[in-house]
Protein backbone atom coordinates (compact mmCIF):
# COMPACT_ATOMS: atom_id res chain seq x y z
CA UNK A 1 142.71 54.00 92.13
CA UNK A 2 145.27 52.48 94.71
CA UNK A 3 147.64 55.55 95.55
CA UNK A 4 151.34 55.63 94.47
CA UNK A 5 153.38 56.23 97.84
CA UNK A 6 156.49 57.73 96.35
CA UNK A 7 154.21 60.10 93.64
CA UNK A 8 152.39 61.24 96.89
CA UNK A 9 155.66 61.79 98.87
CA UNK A 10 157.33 63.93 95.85
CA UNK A 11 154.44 65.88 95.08
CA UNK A 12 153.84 66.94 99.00
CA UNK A 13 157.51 67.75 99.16
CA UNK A 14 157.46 69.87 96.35
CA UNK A 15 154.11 71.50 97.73
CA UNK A 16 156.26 72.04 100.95
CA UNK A 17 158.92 73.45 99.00
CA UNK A 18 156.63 76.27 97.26
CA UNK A 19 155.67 77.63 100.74
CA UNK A 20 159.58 78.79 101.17
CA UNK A 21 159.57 80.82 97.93
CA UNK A 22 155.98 82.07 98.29
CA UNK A 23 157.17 83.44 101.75
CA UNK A 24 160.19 84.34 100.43
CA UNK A 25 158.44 86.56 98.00
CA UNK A 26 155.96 88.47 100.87
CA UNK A 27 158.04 88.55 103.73
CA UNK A 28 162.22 88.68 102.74
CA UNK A 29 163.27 92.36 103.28
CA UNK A 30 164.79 92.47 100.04
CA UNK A 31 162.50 90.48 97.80
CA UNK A 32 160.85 93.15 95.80
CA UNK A 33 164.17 94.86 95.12
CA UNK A 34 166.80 92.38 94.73
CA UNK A 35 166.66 89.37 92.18
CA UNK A 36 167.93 86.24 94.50
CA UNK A 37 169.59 84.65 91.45
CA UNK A 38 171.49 88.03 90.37
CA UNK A 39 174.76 87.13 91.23
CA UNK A 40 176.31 90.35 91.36
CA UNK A 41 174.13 90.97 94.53
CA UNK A 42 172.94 88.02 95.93
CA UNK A 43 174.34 85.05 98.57
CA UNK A 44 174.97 81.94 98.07
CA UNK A 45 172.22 81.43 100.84
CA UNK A 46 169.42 83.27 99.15
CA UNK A 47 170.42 81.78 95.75
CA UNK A 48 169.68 78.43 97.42
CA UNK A 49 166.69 79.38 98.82
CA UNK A 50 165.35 80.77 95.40
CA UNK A 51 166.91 77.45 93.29
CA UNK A 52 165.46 75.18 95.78
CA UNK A 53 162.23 76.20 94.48
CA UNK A 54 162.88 75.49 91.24
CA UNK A 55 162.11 71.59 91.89
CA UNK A 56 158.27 72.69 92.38
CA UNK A 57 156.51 73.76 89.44
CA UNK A 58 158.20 70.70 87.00
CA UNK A 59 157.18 68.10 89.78
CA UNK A 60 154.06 69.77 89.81
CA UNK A 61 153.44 69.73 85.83
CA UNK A 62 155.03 66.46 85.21
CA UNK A 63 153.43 64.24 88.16
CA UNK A 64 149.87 65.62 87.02
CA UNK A 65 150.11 64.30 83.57
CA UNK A 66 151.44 61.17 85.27
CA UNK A 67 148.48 61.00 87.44
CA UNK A 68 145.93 61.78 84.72
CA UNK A 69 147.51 58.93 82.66
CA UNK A 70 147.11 56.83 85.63
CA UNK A 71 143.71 57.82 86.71
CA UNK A 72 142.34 56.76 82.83
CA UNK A 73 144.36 53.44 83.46
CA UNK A 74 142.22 53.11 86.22
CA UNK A 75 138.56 53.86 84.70
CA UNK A 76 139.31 52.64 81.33
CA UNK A 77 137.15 55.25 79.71
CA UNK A 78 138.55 57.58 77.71
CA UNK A 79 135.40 59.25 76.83
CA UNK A 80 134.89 60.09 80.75
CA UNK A 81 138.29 60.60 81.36
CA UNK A 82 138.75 63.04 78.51
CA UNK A 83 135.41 65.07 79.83
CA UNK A 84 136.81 65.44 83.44
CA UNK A 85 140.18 66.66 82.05
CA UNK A 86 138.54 69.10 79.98
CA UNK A 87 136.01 70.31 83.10
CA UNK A 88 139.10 70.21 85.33
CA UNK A 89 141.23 72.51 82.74
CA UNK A 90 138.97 74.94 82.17
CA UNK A 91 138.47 74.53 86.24
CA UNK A 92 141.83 75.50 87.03
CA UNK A 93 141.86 78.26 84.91
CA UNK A 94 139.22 80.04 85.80
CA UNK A 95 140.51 79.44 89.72
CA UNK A 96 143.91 80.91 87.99
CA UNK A 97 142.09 84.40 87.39
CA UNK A 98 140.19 84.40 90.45
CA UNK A 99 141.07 82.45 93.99
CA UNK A 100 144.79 82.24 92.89
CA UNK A 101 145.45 85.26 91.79
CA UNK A 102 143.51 87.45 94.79
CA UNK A 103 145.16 85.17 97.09
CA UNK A 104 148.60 86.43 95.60
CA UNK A 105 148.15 90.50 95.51
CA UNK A 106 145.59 91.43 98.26
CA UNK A 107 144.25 93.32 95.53
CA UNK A 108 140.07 93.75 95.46
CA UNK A 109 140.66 95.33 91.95
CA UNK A 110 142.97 92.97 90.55
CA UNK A 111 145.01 95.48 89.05
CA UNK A 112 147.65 92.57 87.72
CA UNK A 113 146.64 88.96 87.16
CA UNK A 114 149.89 86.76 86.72
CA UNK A 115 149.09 83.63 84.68
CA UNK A 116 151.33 80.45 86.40
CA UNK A 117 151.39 77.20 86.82
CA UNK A 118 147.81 76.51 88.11
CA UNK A 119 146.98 78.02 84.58
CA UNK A 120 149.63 76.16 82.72
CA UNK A 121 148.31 73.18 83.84
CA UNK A 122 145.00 73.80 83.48
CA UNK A 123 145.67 74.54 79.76
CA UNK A 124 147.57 71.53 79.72
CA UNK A 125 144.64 68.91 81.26
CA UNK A 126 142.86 70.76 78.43
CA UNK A 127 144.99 69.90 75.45
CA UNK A 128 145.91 66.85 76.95
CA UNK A 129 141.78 65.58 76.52
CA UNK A 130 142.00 66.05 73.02
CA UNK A 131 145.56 64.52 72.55
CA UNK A 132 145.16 61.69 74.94
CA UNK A 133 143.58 59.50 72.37
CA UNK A 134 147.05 59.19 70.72
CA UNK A 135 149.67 56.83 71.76
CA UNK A 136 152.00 56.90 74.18
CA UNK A 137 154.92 56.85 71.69
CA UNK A 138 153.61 59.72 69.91
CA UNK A 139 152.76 61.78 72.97
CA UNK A 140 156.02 61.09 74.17
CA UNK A 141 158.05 62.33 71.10
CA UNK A 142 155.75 65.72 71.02
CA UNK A 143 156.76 65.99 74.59
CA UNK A 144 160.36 65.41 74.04
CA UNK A 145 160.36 68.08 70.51
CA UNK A 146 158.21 70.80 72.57
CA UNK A 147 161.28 70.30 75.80
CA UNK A 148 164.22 69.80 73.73
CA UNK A 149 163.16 72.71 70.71
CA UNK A 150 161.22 75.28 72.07
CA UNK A 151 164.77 77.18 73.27
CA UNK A 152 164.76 77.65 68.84
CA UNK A 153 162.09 80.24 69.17
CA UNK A 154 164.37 82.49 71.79
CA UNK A 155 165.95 83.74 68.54
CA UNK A 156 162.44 84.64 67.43
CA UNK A 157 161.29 88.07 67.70
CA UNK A 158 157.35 88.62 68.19
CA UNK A 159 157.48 92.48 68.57
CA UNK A 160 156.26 93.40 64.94
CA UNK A 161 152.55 93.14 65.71
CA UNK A 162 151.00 93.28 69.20
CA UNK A 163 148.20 90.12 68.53
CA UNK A 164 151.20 88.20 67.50
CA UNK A 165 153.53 89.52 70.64
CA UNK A 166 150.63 88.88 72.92
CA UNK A 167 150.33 84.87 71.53
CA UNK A 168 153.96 84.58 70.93
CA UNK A 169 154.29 85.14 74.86
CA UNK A 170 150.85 83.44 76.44
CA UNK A 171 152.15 80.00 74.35
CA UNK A 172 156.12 80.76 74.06
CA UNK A 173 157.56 83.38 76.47
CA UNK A 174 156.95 84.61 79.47
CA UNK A 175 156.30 88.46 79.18
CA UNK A 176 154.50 91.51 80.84
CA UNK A 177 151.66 93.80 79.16
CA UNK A 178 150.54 97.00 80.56
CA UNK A 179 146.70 96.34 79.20
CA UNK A 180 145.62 99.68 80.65
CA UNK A 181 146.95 101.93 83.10
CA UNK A 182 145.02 99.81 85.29
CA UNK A 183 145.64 96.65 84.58
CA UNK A 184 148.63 94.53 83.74
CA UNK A 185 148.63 90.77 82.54
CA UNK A 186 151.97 89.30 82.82
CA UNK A 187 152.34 85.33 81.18
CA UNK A 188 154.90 84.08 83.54
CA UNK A 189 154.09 80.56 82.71
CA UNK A 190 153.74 80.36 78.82
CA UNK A 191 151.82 76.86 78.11
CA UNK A 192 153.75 75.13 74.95
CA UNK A 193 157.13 74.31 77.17
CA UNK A 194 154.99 73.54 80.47
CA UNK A 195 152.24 71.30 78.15
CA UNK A 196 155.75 69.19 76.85
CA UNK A 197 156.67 68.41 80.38
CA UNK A 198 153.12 67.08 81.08
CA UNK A 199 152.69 65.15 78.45
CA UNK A 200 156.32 63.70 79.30
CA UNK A 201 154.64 63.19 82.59
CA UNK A 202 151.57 61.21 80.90
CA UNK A 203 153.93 59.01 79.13
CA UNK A 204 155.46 58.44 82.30
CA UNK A 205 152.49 56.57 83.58
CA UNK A 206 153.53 53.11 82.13
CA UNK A 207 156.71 53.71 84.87
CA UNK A 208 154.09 53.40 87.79
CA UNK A 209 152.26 50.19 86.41
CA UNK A 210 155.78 47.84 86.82
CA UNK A 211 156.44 46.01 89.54
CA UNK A 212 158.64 48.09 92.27
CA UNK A 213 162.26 47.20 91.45
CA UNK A 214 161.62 47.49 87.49
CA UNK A 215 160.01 50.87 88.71
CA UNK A 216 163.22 51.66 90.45
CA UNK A 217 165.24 50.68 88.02
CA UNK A 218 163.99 52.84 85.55
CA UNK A 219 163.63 55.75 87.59
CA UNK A 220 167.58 55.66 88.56
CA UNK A 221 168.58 55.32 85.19
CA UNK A 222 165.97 57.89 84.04
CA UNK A 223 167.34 60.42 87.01
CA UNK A 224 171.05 59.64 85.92
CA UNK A 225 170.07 60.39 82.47
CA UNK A 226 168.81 63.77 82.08
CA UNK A 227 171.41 64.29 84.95
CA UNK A 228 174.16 63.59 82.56
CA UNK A 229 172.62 65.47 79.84
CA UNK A 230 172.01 68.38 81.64
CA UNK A 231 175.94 69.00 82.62
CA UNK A 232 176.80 68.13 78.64
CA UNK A 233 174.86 70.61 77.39
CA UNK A 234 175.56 73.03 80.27
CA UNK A 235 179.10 72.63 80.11
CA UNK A 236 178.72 73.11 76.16
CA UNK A 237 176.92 76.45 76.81
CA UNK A 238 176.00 76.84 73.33
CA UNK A 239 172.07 75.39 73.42
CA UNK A 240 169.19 75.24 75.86
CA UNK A 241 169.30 77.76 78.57
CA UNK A 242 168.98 81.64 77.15
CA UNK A 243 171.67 82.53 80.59
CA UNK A 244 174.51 80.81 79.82
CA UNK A 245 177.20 80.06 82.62
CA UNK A 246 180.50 82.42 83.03
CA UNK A 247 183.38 81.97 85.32
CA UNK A 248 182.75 83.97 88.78
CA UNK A 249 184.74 85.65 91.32
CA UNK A 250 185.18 82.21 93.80
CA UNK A 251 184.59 78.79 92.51
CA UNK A 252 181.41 78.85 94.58
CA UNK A 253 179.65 81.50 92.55
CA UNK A 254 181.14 79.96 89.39
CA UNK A 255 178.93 76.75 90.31
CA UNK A 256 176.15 78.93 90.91
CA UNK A 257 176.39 80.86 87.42
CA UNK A 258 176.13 76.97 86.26
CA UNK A 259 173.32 75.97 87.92
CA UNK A 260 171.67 79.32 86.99
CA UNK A 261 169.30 77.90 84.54
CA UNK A 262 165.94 79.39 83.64
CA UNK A 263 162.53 78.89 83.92
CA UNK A 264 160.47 81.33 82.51
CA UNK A 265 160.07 79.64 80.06
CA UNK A 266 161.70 76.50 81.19
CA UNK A 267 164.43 75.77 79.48
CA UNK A 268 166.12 72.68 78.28
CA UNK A 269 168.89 73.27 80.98
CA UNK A 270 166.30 74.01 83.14
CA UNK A 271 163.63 71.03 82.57
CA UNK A 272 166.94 68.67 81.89
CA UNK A 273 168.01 69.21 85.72
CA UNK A 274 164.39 69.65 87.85
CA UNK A 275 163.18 66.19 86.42
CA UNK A 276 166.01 64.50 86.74
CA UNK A 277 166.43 65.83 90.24
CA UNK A 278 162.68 65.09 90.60
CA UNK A 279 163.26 61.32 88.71
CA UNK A 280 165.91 60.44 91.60
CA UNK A 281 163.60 61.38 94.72
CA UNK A 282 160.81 59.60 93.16
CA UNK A 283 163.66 56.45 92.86
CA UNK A 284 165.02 57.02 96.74
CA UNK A 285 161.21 57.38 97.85
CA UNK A 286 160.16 54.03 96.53
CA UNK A 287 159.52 51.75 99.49
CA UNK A 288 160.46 54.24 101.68
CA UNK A 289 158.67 54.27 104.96
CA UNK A 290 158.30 56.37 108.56
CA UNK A 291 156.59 58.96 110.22
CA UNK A 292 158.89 61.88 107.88
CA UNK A 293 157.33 60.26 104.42
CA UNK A 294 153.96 59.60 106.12
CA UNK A 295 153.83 63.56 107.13
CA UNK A 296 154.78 64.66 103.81
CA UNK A 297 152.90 62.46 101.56
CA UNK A 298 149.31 64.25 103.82
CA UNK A 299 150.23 67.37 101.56
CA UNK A 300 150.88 65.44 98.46
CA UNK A 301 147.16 63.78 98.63
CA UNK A 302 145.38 67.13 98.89
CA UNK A 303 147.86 69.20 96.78
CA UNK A 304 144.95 72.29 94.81
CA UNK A 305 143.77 71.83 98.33
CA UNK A 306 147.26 73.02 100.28
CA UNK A 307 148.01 75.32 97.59
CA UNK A 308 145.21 77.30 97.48
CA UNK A 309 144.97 77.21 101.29
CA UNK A 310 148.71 78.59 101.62
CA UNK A 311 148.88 81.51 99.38
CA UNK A 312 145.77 83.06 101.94
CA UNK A 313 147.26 82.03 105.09
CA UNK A 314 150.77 83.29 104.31
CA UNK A 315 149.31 86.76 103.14
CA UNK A 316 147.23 86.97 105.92
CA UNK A 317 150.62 86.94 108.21
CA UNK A 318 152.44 89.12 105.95
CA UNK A 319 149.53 91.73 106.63
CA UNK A 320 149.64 90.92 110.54
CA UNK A 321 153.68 91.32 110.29
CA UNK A 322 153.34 94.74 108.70
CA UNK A 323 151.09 96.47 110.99
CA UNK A 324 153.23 94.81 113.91
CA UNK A 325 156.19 96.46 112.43
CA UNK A 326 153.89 100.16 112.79
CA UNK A 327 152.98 100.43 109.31
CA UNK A 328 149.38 101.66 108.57
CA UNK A 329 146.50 100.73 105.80
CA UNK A 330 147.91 104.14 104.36
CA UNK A 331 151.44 102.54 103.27
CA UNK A 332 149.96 99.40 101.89
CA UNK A 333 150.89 99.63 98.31
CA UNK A 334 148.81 97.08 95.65
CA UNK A 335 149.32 96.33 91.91
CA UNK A 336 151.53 94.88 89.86
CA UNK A 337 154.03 92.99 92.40
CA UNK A 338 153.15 95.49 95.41
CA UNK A 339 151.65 92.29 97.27
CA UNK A 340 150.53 95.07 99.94
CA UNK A 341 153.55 95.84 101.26
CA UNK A 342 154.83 98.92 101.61
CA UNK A 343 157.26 100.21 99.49
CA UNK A 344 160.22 100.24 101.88
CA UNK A 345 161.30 99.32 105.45
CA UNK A 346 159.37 96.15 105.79
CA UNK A 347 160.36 92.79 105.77
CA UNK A 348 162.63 90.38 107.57
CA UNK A 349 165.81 88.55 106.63
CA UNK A 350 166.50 84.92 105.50
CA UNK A 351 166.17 82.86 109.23
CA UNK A 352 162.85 84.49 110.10
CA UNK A 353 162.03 83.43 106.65
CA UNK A 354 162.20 79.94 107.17
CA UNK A 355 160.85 80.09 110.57
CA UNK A 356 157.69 81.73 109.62
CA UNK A 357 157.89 78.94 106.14
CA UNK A 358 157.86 76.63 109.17
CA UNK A 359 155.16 77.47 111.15
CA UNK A 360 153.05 78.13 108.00
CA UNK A 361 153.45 74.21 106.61
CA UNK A 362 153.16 72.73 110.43
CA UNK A 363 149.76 74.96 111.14
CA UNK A 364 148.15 73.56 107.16
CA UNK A 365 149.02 69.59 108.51
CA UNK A 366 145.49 69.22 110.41
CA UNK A 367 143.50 70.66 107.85
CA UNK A 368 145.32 68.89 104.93
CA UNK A 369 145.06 65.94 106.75
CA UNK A 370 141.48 65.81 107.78
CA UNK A 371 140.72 67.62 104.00
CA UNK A 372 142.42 64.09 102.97
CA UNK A 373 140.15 61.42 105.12
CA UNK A 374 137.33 63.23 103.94
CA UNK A 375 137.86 63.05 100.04
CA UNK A 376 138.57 59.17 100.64
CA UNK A 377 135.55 58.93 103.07
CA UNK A 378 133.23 60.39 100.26
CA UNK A 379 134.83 59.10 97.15
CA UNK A 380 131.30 59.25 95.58
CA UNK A 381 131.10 62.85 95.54
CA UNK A 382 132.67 64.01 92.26
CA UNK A 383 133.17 67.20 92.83
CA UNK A 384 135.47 66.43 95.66
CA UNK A 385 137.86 65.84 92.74
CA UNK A 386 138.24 69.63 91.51
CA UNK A 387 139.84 70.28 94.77
């Protein structure tokens, strides 16, 4: 399948992106007691830093359903091409509960498992086998009803019975449950509103089969589109976002309360402004060319690969950073959001941040990059493709 330059570009800058917040999360001195979107104690800084982020996991979502569409465009066999989905869903999940979520917490006896967006779209590749056999038109208006309706169910309460809680949040909500004393599950990435962005994304397919300027074309007017939409409905603040906007103490925080949207679940708001963000790099990045989109696009080729790679390396400092600092094994605390860290006195503010981000994303570029020559080197081994 000849590779889509500007799909390959987005999806490494997202994967770029991620690093920041994933750093964020293990190494900011304030990260596991201060909420960086909580305007009452954050800066305008740190809210950046946090929002920034919240390009990734839409991108993410959205370009693999593109991708799958395209890949079955490719082969022309829906049989095969529903099989692999299905292989590669249940793949991702299981990777979810294992590699991904060890490689988060440290944690030998995985005393919290967090279900995101690796799971989310593994559930999604998995749905999307069975529905792919429909048309575009129809997977594109179940797309558009799960994005645009599922903020209807926020008014829906699930607490009466705990199977029905427990469903209402792995498919609806995101939501925490203390399982046993133990062991707590938390569904930060419920799979209904993340399935109707990828199948948005699978419909989006046809986009990436027109010639360039049509491609453009559509992708500006796309982009300016939810764009518009988003600030309508925003500026409304009646529908689509459970947070709605208030007037702050400066006109700078006021503009942050706006763009305060949520994503767990993503919301209308929410989806309305990452894709169409998304929508108008994917329209500046076609035909784009230099070393800068060359460099990026190595991540976007390998991006399971990067990810999974990341999460281990950036740990892996954090735990160098906190025994450098004088902590001992003794103050390591695990569990649900510990991360190993210990519970106070650790960490490091917002430039060392970005400078360790930094060196993390420069120090993965050889290995994504020789990770990439080798998948197209042995394009005959299949299993190259679950990575």
């Amino acid at each position: 399948m000849k590779r889509i330059n500007s799909i390959d570009f987005v999806r490494g800058l997202v994967m770029v992106i991620m690093a920041l917040d994933h750093v964020r999360d293990l190494m900011h001195v304030s990260s596991i007691t201060q909420d960086p979107t909580d305007l009452s104690t954050t800066t305008p800084l740190l809210f950046m830093t946090r929002w920034i982020t919240h390009l990734c996991a839409p991108t993410f979502v959205f370009l693999s359903g593109t991708s799958a569409y395209l890949s079955l465009k490719n082969h022309g066999n829906l049989k095969a091409s529903q099989s692999f989905l299905l292989s590669r869903g249940l793949w991702l999940i299981f990777l979810e509960f294992t590699v991904v979520n060890f490689g988060i917490w440290f944690d030998l006896h995985f005393r919290v498992v967090l279900l995101q967006v690796i799971a989310a779209i593994g559930f999604g590749f998995v749905m999307l086998s069975f529905l792919q056999k429909l048309s575009i038109k129809t997977l594109t208006i179940i797309g558009l009803i799960i994005t645009f309706g599922h903020n209807l169910l926020q008014f829906v309460s699930f607490n009466g019975n705990p199977v029905v809680n427990f469903l209402g949040s792995y498919f609806f909500r995101s939501n925490a449950f203390q399982v046993t004393p133990q062991f707590t599950l938390v569904t930060g990435y419920p799979v209904i509103p993340w399935l109707g962005i990828m199948l948005l994304g699978f419909a989006a397919g046809k986009i990436f089969e027109l010639p360039e300027a049509d491609r453009k074309k559509i992708l500006w007017q796309t982009s300016a589109g939810c764009l518009i939409l988003f600030f309508a409905i925003r500026f409304i603040n009646l529908y689509g976002d459970p947070a709605p906007w208030a007037v702050q103490k400066s006109l700078t925080f006021t503009f942050l309360s706006f763009i305060n949207v949520s994503k767990y679940p993503p919301s209308l708001q929410y989806s309305l402004v990452t894709l169409g963000l998304m929508f108008l790099i994917l329209f500046l990045a076609e035909g784009w060319k230099g070393k800068f989109i060359e460099i990026i696009k190595v991540y976007g080729k390998v991006p399971l690969f990067y990810y999974l790679i990341h999460w281990y390396l950036a740990h892996s400092i954090m735990l160098i950073m906190v025994f450098a600092q004088g902590f001992q094994a003794k103050d390591l605390i695990f569990g649900a959001f510990g991360f190993g860290r210990p519970k106070e006195g650790f960490g490091f503010e917002l430039p060392v941040v970005y400078l360790i981000w930094l060196g993390i994303v420069i120090s993965l570029y050889p290995l994504c990059k020789w990770y990439g020559k080798y998948k197209m080197q042995h394009r005959d081994n299949k299993l190259l493709r679950y990575l």
